[in-house]
C-alpha atoms as a PDB file:
ATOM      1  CA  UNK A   1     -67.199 -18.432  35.587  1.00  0.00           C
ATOM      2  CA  UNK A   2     -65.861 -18.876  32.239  1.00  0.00           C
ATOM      3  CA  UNK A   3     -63.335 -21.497  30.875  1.00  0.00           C
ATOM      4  CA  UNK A   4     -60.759 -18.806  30.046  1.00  0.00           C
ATOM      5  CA  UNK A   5     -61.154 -17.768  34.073  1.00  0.00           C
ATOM      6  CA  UNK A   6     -60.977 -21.774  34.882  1.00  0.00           C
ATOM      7  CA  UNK A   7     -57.781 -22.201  33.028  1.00  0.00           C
ATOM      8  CA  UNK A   8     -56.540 -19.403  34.471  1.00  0.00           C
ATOM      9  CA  UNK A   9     -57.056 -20.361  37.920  1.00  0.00           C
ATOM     10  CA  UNK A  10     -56.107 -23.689  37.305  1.00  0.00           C
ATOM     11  CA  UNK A  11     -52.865 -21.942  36.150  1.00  0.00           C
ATOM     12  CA  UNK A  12     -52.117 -19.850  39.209  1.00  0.00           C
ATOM     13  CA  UNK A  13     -52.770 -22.928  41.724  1.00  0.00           C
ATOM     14  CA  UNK A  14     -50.427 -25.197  39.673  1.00  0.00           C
ATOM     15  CA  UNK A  15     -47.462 -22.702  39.819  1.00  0.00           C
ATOM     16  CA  UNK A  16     -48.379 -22.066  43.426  1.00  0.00           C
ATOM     17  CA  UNK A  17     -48.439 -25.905  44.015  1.00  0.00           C
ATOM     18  CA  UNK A  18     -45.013 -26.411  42.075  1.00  0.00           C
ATOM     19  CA  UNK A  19     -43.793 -23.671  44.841  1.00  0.00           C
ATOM     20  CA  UNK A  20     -43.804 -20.364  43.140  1.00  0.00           C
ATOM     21  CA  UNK A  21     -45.297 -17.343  43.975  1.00  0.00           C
ATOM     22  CA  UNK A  22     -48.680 -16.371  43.063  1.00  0.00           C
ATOM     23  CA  UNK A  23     -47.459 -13.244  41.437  1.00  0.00           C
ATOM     24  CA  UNK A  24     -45.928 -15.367  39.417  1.00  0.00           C
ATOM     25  CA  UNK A  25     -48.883 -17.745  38.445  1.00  0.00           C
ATOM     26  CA  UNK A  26     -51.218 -14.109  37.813  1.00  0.00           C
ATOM     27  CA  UNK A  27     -48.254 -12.869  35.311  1.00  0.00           C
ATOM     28  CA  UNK A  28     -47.922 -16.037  33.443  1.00  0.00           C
ATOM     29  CA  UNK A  29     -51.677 -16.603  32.864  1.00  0.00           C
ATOM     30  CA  UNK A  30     -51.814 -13.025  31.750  1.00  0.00           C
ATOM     31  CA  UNK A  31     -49.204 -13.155  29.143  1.00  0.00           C
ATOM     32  CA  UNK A  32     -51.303 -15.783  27.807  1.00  0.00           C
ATOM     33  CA  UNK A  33     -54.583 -14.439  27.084  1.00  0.00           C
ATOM     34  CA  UNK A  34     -55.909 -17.397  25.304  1.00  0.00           C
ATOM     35  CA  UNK A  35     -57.673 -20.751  26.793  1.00  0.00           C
ATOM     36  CA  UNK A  36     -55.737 -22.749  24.624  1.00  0.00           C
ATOM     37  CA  UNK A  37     -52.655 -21.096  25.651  1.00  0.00           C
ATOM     38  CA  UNK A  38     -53.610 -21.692  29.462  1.00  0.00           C
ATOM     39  CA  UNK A  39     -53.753 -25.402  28.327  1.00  0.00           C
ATOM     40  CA  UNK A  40     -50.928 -25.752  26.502  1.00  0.00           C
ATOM     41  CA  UNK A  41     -49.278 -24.412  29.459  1.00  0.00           C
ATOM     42  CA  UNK A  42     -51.130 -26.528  32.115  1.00  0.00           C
ATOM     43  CA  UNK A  43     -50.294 -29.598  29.968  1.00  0.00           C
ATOM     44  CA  UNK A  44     -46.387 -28.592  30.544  1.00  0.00           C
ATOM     45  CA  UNK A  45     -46.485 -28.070  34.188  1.00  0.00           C
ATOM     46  CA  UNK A  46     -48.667 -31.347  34.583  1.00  0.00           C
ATOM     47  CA  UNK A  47     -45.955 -33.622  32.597  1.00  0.00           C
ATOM     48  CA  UNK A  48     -42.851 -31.791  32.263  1.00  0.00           C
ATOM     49  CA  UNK A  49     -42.113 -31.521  36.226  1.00  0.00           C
ATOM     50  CA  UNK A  50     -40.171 -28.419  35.705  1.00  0.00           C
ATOM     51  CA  UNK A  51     -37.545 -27.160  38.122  1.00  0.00           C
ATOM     52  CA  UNK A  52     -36.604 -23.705  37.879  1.00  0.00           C
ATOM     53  CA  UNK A  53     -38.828 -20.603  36.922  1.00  0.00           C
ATOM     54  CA  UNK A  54     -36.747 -19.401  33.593  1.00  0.00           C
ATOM     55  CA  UNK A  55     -37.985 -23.444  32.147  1.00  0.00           C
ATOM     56  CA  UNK A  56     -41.445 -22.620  32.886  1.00  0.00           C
ATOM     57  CA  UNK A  57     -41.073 -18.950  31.085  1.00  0.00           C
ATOM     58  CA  UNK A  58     -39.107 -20.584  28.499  1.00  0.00           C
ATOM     59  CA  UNK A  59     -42.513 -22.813  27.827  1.00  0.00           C
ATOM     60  CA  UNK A  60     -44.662 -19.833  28.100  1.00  0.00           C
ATOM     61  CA  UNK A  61     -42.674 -18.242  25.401  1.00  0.00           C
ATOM     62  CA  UNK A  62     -42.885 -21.169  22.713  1.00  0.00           C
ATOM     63  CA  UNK A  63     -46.706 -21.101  23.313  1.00  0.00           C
ATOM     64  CA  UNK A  64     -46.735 -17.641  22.797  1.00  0.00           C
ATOM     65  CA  UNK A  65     -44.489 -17.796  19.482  1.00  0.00           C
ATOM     66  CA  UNK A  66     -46.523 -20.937  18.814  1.00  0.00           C
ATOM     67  CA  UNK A  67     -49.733 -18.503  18.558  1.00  0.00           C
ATOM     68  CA  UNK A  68     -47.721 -15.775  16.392  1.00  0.00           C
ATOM     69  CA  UNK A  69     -46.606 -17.845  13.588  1.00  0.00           C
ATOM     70  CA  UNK A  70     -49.612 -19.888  14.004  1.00  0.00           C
ATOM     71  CA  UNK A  71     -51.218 -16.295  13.504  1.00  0.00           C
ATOM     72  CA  UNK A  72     -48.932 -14.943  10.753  1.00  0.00           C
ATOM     73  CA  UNK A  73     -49.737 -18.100   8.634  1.00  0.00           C
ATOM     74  CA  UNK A  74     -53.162 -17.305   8.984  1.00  0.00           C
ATOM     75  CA  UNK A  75     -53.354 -14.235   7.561  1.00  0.00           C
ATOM     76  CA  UNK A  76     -50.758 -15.246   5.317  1.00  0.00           C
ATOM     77  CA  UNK A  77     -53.090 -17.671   3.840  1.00  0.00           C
ATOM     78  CA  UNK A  78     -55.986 -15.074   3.667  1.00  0.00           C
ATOM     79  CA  UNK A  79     -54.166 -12.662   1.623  1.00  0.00           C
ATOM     80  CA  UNK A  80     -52.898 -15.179  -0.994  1.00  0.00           C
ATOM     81  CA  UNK A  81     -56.471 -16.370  -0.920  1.00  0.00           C
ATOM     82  CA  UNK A  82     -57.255 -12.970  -1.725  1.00  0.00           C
ATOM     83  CA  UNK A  83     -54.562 -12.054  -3.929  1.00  0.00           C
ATOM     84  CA  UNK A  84     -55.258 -15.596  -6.291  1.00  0.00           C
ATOM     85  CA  UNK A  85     -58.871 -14.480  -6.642  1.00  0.00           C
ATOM     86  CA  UNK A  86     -57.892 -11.229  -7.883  1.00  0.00           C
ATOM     87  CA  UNK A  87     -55.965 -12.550 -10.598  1.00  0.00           C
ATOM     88  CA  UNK A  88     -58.597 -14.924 -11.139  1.00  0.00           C
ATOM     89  CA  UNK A  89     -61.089 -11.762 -11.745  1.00  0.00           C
ATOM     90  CA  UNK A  90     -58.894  -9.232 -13.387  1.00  0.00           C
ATOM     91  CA  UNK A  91     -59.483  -6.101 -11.946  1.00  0.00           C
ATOM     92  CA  UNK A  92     -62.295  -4.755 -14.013  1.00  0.00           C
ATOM     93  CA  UNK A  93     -64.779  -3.238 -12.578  1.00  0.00           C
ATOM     94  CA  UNK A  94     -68.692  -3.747 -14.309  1.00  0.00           C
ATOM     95  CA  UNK A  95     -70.962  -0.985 -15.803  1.00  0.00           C
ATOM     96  CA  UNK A  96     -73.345  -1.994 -12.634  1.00  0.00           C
ATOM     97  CA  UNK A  97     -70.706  -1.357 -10.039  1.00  0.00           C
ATOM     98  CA  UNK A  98     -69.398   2.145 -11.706  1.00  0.00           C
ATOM     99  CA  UNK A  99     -72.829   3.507 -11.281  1.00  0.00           C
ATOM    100  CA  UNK A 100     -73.864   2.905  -8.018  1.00  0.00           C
ATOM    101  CA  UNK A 101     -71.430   5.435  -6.656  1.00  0.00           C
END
């Protein structure tokens, strides 16, 4: 069994423990498909004692925006990486490199 599939059964029994259905446990843990997702999320239910469902779908949705900007910044990052080196090189293109195609 894999960590991912250990978080995510870790997941499912903690919602079912907290007294919610297992449907909902399965749904959560596959909305988020990461480990570290499952973590953050296990972390919440461990300390945060919630009370209703929409507070523990509220979490699940920070995590998940968490990831996307998280995400967007990465790539972000990338393509300025990118973009500086091009303007670092200039855009020609050598003798060598015209040839080979």
């Amino acid at each position: 069994m894999t960590e991912k599939q250990k978080r995510r059964n870790q997941l499912i029994q903690l919602i079912i423990s907290h007294g919610y259905p297992k449907e909902f446990g399965i749904v959560l843990a596959d909305e988020l498909k990461t480990e570290k997702q499952m973590t953050r999320m296990i972390g919440y239910l461990l300390h945060a004692d919630p009370l209703r469902m929409e507070d523990i779908v509220d979490e699940m949705l920070a995590i998940k925006a968490d990831f996307t900007s998280y995400r967007q910044k990465k790539i972000a990052e990338y393509n300025n990486s990118a973009y500086n080196d091009l303007l670092n090189r200039g855009l020609e293109v050598s003798d060598s490199e015209i040839h080979k195609s």
